[in-house]
N, C-alpha and C. Protein backbone atom coordinates (compact mmCIF):
# COMPACT_ATOMS: atom_id res chain seq x y z
N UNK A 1 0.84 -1.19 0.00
CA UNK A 1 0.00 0.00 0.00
C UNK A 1 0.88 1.25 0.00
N UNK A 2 0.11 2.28 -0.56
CA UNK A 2 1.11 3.63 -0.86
C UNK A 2 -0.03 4.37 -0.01
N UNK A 3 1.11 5.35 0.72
CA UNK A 3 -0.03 6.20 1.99
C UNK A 3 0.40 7.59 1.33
N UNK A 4 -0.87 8.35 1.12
CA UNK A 4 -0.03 10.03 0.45
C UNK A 4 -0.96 10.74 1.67
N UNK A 5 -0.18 11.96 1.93
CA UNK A 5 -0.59 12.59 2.77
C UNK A 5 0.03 14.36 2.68
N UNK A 6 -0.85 15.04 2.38
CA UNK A 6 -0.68 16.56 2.27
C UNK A 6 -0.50 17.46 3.71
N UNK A 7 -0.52 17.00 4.80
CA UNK A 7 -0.62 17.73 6.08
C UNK A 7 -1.70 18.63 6.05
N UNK A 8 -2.57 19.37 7.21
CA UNK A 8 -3.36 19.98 7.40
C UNK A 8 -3.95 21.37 7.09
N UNK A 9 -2.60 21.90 6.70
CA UNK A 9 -2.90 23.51 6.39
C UNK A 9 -3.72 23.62 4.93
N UNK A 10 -2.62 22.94 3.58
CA UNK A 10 -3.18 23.39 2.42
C UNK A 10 -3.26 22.51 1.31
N UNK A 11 -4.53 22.64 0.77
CA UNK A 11 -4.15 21.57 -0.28
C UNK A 11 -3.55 21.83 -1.29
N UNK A 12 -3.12 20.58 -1.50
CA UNK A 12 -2.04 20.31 -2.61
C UNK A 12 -2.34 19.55 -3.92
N UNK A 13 -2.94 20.27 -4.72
CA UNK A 13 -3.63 20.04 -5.76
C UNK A 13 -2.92 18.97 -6.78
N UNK A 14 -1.50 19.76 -7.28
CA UNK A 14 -0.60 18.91 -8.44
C UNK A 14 0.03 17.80 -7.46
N UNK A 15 0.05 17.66 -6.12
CA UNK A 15 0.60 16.27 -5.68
C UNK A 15 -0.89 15.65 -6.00
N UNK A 16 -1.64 15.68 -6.01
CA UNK A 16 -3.21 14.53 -5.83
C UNK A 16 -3.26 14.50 -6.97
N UNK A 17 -3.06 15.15 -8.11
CA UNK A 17 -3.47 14.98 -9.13
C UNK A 17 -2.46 14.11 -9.81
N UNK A 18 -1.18 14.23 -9.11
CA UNK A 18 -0.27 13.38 -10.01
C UNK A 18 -0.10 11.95 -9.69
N UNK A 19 -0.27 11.36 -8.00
CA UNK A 19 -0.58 10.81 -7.39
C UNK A 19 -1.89 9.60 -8.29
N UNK A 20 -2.75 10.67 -8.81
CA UNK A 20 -4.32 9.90 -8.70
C UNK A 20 -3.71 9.17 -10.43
N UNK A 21 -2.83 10.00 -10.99
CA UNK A 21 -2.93 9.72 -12.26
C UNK A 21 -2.12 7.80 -12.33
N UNK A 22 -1.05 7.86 -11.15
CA UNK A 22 0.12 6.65 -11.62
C UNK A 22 -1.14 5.81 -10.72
N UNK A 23 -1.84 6.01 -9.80
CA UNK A 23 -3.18 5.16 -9.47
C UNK A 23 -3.74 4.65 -10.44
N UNK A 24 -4.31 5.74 -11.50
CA UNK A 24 -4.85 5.19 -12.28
C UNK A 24 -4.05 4.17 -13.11
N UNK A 25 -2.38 4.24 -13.61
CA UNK A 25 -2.25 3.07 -14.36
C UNK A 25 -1.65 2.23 -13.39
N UNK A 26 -1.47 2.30 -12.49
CA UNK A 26 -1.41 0.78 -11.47
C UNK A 26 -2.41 0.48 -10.45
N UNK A 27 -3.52 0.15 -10.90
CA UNK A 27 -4.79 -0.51 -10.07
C UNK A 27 -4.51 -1.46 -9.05
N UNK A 28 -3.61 -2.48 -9.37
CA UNK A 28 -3.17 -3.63 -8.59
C UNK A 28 -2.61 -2.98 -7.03
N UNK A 29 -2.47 -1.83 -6.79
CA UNK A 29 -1.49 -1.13 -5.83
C UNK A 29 -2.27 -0.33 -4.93
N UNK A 30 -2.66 -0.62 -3.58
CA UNK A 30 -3.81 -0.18 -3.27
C UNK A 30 -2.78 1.70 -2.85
N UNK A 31 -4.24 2.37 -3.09
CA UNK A 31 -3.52 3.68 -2.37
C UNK A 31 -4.92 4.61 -1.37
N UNK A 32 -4.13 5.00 -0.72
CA UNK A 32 -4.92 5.68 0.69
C UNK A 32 -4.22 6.99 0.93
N UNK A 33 -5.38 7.77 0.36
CA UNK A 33 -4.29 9.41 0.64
C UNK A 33 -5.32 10.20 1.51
N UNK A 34 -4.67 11.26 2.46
CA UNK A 34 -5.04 12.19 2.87
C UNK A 34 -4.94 13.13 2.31
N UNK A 35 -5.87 14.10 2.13
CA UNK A 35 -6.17 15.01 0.92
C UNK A 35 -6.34 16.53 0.74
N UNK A 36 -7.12 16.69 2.47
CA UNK A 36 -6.64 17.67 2.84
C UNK A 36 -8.38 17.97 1.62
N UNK A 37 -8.46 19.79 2.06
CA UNK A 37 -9.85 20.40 1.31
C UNK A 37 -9.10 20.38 -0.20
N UNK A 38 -9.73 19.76 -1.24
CA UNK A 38 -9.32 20.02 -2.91
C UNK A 38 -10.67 20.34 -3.36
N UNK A 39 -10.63 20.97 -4.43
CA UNK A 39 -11.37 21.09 -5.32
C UNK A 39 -11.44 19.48 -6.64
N UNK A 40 -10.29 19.43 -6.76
CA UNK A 40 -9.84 18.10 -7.41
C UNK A 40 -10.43 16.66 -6.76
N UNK A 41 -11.37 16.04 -7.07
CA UNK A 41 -11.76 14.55 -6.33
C UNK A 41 -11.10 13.37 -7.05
N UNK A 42 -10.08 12.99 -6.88
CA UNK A 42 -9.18 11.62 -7.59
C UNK A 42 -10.62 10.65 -7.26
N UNK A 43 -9.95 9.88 -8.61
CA UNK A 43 -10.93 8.85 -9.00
C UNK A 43 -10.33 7.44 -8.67
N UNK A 44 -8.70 7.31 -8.53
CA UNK A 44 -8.45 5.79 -8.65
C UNK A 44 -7.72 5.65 -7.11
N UNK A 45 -7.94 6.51 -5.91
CA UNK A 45 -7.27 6.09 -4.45
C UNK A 45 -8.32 6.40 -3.50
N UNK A 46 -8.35 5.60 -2.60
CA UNK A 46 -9.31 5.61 -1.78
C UNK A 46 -8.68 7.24 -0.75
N UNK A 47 -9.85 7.99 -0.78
CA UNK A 47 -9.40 9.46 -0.30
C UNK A 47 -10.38 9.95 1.41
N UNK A 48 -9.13 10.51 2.16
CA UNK A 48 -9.98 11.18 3.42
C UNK A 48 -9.48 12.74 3.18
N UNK A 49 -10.22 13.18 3.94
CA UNK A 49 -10.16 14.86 3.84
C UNK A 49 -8.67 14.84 5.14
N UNK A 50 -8.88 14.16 5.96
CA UNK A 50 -8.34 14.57 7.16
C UNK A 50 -8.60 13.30 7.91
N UNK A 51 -7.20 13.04 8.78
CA UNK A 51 -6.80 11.76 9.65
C UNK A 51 -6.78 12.14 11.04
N UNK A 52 -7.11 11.30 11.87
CA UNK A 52 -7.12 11.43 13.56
C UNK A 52 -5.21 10.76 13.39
N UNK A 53 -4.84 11.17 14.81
CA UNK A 53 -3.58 10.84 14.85
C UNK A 53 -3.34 9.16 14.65
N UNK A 54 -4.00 8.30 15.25
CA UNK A 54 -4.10 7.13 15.65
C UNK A 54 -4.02 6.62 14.21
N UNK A 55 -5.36 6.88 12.94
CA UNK A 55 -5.61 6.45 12.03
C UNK A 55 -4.76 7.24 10.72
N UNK A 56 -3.33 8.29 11.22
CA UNK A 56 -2.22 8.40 10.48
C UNK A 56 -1.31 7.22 10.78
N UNK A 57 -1.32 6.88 11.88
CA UNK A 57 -0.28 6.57 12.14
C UNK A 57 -0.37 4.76 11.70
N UNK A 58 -1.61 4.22 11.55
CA UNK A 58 -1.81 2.99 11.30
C UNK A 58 -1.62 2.93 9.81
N UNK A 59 -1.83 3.90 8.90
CA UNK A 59 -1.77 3.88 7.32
C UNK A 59 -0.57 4.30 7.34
N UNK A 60 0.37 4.78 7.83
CA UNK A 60 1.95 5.18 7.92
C UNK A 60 2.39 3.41 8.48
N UNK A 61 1.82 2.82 9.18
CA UNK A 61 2.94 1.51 9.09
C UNK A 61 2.43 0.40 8.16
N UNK A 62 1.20 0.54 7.88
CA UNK A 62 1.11 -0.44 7.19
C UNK A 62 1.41 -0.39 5.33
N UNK A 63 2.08 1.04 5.13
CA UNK A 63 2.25 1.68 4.21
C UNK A 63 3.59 0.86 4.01
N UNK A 64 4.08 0.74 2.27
CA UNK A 64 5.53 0.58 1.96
C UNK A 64 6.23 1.85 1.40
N UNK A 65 5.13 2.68 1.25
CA UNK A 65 5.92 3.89 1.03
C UNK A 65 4.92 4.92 1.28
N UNK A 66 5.03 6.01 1.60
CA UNK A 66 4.81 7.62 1.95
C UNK A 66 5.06 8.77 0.80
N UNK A 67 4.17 8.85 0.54
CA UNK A 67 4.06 10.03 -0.71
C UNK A 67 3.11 11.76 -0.30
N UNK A 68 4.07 12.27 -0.12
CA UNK A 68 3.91 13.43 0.51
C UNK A 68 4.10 14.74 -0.20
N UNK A 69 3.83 16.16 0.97
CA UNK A 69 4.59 16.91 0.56
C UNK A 69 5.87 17.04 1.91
N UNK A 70 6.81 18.44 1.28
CA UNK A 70 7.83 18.46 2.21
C UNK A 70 7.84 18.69 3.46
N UNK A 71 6.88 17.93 4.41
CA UNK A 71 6.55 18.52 5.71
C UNK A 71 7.49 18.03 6.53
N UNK A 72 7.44 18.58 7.37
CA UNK A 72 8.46 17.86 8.55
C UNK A 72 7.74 16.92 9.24
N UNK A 73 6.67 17.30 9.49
CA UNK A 73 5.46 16.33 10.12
C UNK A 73 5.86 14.57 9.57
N UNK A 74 5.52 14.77 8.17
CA UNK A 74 5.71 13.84 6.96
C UNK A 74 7.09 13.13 7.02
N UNK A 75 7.90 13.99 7.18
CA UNK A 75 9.80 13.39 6.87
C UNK A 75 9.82 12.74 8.32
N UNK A 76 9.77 13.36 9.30
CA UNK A 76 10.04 12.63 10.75
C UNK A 76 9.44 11.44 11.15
N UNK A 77 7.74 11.30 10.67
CA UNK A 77 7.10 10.29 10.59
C UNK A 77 7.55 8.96 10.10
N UNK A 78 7.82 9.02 8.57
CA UNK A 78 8.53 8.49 7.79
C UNK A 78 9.99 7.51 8.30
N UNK A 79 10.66 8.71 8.81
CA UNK A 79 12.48 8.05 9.13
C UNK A 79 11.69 7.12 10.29
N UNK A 80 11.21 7.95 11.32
CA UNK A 80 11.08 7.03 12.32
C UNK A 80 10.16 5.73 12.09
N UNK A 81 9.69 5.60 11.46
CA UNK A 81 9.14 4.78 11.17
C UNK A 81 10.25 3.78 9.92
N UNK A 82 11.08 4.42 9.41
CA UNK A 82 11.74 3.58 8.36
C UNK A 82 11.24 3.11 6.63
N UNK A 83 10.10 4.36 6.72
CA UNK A 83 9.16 4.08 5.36
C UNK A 83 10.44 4.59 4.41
N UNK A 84 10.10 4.29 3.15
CA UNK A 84 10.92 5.38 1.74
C UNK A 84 9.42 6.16 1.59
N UNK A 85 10.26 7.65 1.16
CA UNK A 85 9.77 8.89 1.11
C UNK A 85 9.78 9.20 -0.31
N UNK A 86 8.58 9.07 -0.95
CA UNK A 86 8.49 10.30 -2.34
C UNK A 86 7.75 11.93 -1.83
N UNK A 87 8.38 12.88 -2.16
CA UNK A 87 8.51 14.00 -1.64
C UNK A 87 8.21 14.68 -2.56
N UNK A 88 7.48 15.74 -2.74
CA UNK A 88 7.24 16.54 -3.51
C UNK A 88 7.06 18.08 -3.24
N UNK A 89 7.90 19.11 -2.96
CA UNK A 89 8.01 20.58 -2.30
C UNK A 89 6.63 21.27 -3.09
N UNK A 90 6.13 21.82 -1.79
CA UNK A 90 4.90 22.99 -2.82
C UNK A 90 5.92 24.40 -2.88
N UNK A 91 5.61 25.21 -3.84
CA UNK A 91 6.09 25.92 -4.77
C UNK A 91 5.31 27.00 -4.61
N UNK A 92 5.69 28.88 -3.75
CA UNK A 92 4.93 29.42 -3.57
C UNK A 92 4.27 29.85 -4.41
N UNK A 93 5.10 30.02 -5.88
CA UNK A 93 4.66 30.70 -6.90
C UNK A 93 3.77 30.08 -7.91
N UNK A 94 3.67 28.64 -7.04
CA UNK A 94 1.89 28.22 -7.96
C UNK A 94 1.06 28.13 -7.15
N UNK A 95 0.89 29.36 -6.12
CA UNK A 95 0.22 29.40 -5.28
C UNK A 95 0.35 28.20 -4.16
N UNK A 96 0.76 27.15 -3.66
CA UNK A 96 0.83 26.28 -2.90
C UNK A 96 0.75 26.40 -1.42
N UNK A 97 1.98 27.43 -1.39
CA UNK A 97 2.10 27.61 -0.01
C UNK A 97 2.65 29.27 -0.04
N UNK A 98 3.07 29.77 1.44
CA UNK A 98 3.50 31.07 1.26
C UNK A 98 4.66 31.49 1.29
N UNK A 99 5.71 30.79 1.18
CA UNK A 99 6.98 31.43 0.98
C UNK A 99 7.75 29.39 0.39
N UNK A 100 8.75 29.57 -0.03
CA UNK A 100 9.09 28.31 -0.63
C UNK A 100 10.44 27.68 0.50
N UNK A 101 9.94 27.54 1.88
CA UNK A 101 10.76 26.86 2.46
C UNK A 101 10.48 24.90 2.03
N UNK A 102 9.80 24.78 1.84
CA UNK A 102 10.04 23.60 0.83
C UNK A 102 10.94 23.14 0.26
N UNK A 103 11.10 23.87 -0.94
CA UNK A 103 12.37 23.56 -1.44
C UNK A 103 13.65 23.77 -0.60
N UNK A 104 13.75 24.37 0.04
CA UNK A 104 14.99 24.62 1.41
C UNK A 104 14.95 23.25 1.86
N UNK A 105 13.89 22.34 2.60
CA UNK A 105 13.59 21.47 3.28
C UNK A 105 14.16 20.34 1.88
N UNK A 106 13.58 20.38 1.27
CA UNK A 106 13.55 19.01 0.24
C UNK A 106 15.30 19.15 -0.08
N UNK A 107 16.11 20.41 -0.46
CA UNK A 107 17.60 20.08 -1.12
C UNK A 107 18.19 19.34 0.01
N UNK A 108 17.66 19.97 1.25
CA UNK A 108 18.85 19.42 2.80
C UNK A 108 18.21 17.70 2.91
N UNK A 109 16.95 17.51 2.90
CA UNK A 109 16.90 15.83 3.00
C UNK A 109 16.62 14.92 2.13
N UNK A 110 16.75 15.68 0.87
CA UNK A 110 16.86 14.48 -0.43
C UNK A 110 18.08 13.92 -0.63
N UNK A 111 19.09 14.25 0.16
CA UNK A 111 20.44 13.45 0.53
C UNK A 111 20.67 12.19 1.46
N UNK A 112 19.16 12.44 2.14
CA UNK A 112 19.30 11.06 2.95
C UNK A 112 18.64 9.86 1.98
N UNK A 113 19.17 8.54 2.91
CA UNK A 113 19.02 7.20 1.98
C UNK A 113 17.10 6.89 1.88
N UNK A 114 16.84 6.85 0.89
CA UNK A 114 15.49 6.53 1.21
C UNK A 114 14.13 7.29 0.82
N UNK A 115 14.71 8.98 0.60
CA UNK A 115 13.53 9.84 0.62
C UNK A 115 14.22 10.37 -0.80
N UNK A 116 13.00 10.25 -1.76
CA UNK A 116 13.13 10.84 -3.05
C UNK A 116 12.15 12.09 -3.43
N UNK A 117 13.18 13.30 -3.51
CA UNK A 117 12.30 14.26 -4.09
C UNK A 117 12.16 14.49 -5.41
N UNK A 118 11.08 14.79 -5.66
CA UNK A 118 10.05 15.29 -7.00
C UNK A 118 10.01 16.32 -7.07
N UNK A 119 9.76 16.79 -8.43
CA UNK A 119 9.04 18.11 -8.57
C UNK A 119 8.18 18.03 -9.80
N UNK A 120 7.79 16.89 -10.64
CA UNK A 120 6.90 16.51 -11.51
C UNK A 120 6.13 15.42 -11.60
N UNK A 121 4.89 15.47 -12.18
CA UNK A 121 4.38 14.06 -12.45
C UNK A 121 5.24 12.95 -13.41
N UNK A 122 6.09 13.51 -14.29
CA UNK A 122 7.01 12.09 -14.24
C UNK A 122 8.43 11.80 -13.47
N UNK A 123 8.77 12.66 -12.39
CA UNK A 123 9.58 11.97 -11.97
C UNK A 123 8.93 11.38 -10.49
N UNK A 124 7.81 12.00 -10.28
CA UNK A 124 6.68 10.89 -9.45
C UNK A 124 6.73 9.73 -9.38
N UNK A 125 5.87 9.64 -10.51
CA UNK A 125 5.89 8.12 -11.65
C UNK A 125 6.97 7.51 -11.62
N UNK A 126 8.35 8.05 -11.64
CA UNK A 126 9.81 7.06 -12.03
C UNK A 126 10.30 6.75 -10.19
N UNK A 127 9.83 7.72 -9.60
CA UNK A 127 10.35 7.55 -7.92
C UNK A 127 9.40 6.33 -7.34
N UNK A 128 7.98 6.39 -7.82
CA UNK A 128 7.47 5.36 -6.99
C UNK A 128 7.95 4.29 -7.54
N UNK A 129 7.81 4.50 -9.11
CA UNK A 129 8.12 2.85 -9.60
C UNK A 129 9.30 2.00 -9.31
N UNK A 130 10.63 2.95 -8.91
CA UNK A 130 11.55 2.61 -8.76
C UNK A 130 11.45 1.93 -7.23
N UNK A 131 11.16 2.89 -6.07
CA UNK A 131 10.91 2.32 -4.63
C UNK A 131 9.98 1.14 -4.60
N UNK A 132 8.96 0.79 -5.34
CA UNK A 132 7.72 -0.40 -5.35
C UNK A 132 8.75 -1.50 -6.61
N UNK A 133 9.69 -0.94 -6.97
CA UNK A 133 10.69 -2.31 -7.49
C UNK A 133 10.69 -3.75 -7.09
N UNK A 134 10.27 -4.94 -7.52
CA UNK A 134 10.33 -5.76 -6.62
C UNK A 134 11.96 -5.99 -6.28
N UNK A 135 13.21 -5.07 -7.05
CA UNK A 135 14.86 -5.14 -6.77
C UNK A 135 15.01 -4.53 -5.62
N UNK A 136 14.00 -3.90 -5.02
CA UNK A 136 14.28 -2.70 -3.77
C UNK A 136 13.77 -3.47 -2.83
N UNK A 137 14.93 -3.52 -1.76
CA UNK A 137 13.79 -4.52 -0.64
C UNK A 137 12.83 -2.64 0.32
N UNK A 138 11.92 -3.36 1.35
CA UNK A 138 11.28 -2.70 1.74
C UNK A 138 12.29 -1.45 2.79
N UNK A 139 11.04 -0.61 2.70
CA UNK A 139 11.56 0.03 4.03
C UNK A 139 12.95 0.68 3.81
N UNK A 140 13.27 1.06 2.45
CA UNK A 140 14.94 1.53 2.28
C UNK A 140 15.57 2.38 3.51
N UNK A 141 14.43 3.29 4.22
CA UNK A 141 14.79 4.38 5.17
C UNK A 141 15.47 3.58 6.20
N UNK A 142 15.18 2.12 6.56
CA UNK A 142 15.96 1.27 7.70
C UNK A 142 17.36 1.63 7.70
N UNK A 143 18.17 2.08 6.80
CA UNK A 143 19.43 2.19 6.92
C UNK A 143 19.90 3.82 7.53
N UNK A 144 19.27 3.76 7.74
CA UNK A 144 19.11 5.25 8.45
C UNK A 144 19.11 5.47 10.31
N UNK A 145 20.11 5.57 10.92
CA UNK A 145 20.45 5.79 12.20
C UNK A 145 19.46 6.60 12.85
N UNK A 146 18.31 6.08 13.23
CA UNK A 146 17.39 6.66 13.48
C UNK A 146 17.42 6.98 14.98
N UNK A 147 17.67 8.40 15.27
CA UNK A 147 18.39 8.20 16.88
C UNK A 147 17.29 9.46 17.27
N UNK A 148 17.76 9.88 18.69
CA UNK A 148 17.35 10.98 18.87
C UNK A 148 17.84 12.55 18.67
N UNK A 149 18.75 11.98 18.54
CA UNK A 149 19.70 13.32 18.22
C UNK A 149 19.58 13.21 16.40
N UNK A 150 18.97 12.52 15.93
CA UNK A 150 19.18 12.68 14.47
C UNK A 150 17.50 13.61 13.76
N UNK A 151 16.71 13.01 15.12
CA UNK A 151 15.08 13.75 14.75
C UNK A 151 15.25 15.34 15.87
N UNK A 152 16.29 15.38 16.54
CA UNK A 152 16.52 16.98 17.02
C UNK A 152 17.07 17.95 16.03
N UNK A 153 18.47 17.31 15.08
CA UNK A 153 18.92 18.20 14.36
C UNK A 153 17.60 18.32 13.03
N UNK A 154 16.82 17.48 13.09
CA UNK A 154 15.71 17.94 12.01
C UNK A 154 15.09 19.19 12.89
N UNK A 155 14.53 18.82 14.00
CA UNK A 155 13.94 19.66 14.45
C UNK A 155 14.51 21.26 14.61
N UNK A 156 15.94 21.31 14.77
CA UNK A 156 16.54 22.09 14.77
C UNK A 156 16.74 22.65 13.44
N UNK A 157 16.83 22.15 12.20
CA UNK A 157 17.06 22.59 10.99
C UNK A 157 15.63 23.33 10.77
N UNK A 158 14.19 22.75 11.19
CA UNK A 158 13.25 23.44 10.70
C UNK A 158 12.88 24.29 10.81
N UNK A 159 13.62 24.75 12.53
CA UNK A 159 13.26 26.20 13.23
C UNK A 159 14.13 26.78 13.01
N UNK A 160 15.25 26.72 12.09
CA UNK A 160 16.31 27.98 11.25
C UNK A 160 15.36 28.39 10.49
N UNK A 161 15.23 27.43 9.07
CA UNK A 161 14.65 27.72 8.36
C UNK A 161 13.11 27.98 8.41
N UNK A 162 12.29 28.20 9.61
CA UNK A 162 11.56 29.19 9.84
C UNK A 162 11.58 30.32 10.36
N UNK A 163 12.39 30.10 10.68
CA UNK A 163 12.86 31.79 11.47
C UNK A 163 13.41 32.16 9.94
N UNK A 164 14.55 31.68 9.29
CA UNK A 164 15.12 32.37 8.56
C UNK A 164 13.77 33.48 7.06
N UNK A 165 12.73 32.15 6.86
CA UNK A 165 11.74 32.92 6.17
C UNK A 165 10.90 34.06 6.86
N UNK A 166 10.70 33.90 8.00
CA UNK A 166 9.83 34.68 8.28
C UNK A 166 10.99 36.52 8.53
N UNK A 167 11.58 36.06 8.69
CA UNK A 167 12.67 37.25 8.62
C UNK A 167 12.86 37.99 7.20
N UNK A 168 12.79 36.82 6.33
CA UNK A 168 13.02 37.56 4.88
C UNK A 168 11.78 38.07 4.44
């Protein structure tokens, strides 16, 4: 199962839409996204507006992969849990979000093992297909020293780079 999840603030239109499209040509692959308010209603993944914590966190393990945007919510979830990450930054200037710490977020952790960032519907398409490989064993993020000091310096990286936007 593929778990997509937009976080609470805004929806994210071109992730659902790109999302709903590789749904549509792989039926065999169940998918369960959180969706957050769209105007857009995908036709080929089973869709909620919005998750209780309990019922994120059960579609986050029983998930083989996490298809998101660049939240921290999303990335921390993910490592600690040991899912692979397709990532996709919202982009202020297509309206998405309000300033593009996104992309800030996505260059600093698309270096770790496991989390692949996007920024199109085909390199979507080439990130999931590649992670749902039957050559890829599961769970690639396992190789990942998942400590506490490794989910502080996230935490710590996010509150630069919010301070640093809200300053600019």
């Amino acid at each position: 199962m593929i778990f997509v999840t937009v976080g609470t603030q805004l929806p994210f239109e071109r992730l659902i839409k790109a999302v709903d499209l590789w749904a549509e040509n792989n039926p065999e692959i169940k998918v369960v996204a959180q969706i957050g308010q769209t105007v857009y209603q995908p036709k080929f993944m089973t869709t909620l507006e919005s998750v209780d914590p309990d019922v994120y966190e059960r579609y986050l393990l029983q998930s083989r992969l996490v298809v998101g945007h660049v939240g921290m919510g999303t990335i921390i979830s993910g490592i600690k849990h040991g899912k692979s990450l397709v990532l996709m930054p919202r982009v202020a200037n297509l309206g998405e979000h309000r300033n593009d710490h996104q992309l800030a977020s996505a260059k600093q952790f698309g270096t770790l093992s496991g989390v692949h960032i996007v920024h199109d519907q085909a390199e979507l398409e080439s990130a999931i297909n590649q992670v749902l490989s039957p050559d890829v064993p599961d769970d690639m993020c396992n190789e990942l020293n998942v400590s506490a000091g490794l989910i502080k310096r996230i935490s710590d990286f996010v509150k630069e780079t919010q301070n640093e936007y809200r300053h600019n």
